[in-house]
Protein backbone atom coordinates (compact mmCIF):
# COMPACT_ATOMS: atom_id res chain seq x y z
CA UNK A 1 29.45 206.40 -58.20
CA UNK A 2 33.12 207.27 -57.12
CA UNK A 3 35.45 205.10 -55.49
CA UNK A 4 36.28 207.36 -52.90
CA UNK A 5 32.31 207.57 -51.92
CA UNK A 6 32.64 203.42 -51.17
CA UNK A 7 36.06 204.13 -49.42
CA UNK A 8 34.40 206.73 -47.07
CA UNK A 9 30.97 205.15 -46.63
CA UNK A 10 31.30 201.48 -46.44
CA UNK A 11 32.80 200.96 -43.42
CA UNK A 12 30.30 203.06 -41.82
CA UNK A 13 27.40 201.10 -43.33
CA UNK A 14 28.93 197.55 -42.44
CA UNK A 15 29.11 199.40 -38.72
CA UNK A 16 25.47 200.01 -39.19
CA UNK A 17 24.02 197.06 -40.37
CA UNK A 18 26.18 195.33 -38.06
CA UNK A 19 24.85 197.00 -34.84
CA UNK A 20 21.33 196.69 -35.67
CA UNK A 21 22.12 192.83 -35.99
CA UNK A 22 23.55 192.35 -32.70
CA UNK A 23 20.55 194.90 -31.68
CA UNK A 24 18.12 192.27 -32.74
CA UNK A 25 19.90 189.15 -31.66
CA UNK A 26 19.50 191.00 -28.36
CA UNK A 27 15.54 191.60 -28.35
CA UNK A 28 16.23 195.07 -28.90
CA UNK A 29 13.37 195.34 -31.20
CA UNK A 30 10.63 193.43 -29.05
CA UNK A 31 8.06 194.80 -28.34
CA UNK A 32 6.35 192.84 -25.40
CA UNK A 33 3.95 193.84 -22.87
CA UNK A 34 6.19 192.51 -20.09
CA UNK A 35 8.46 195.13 -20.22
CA UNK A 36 6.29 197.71 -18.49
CA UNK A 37 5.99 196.52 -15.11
CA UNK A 38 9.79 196.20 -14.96
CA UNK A 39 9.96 199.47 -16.12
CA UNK A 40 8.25 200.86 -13.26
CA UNK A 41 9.93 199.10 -10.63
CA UNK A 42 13.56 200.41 -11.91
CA UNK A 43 11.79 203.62 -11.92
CA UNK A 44 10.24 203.01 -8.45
CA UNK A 45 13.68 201.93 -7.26
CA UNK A 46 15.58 204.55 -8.60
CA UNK A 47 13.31 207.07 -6.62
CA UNK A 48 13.81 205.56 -3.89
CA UNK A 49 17.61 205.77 -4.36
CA UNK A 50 17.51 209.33 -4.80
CA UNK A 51 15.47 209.49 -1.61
CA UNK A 52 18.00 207.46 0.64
CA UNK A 53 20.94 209.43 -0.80
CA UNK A 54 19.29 212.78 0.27
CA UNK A 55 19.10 210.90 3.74
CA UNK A 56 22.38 210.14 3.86
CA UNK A 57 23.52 213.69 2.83
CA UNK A 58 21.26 215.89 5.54
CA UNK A 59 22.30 213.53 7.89
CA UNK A 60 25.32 213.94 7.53
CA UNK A 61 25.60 217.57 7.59
């Protein structure tokens, strides 16, 4: 292996390794049941976002 391949690469693969730490360390990789209600809520609440901004806008003009 070359020199210059560790030069290049490693500080990509420390980058790497060292996101999918903090990744984990964050629950990133949980995979819980609980989730999915809040899921639809945001989604629910984002709709309804969109729906008060159209309001606003044919109000408005």
């Amino acid at each position: 292996m070359d020199i210059r391949f560790l030069i290049v690469v490693a500080p990509f693969l420390i980058a790497f390794f060292y996101t999918l730490f903090w990744l984990k360390k964050w629950g990133a990789f949980n995979s819980s049941n609980n989730d999915l209600p809040k899921k639809n809520s945001l989604e629910n609440e984002s709709i309804m976002q969109s729906y008060i901004l159209e309001n606003i806008f044919l109000t408005k003009n």
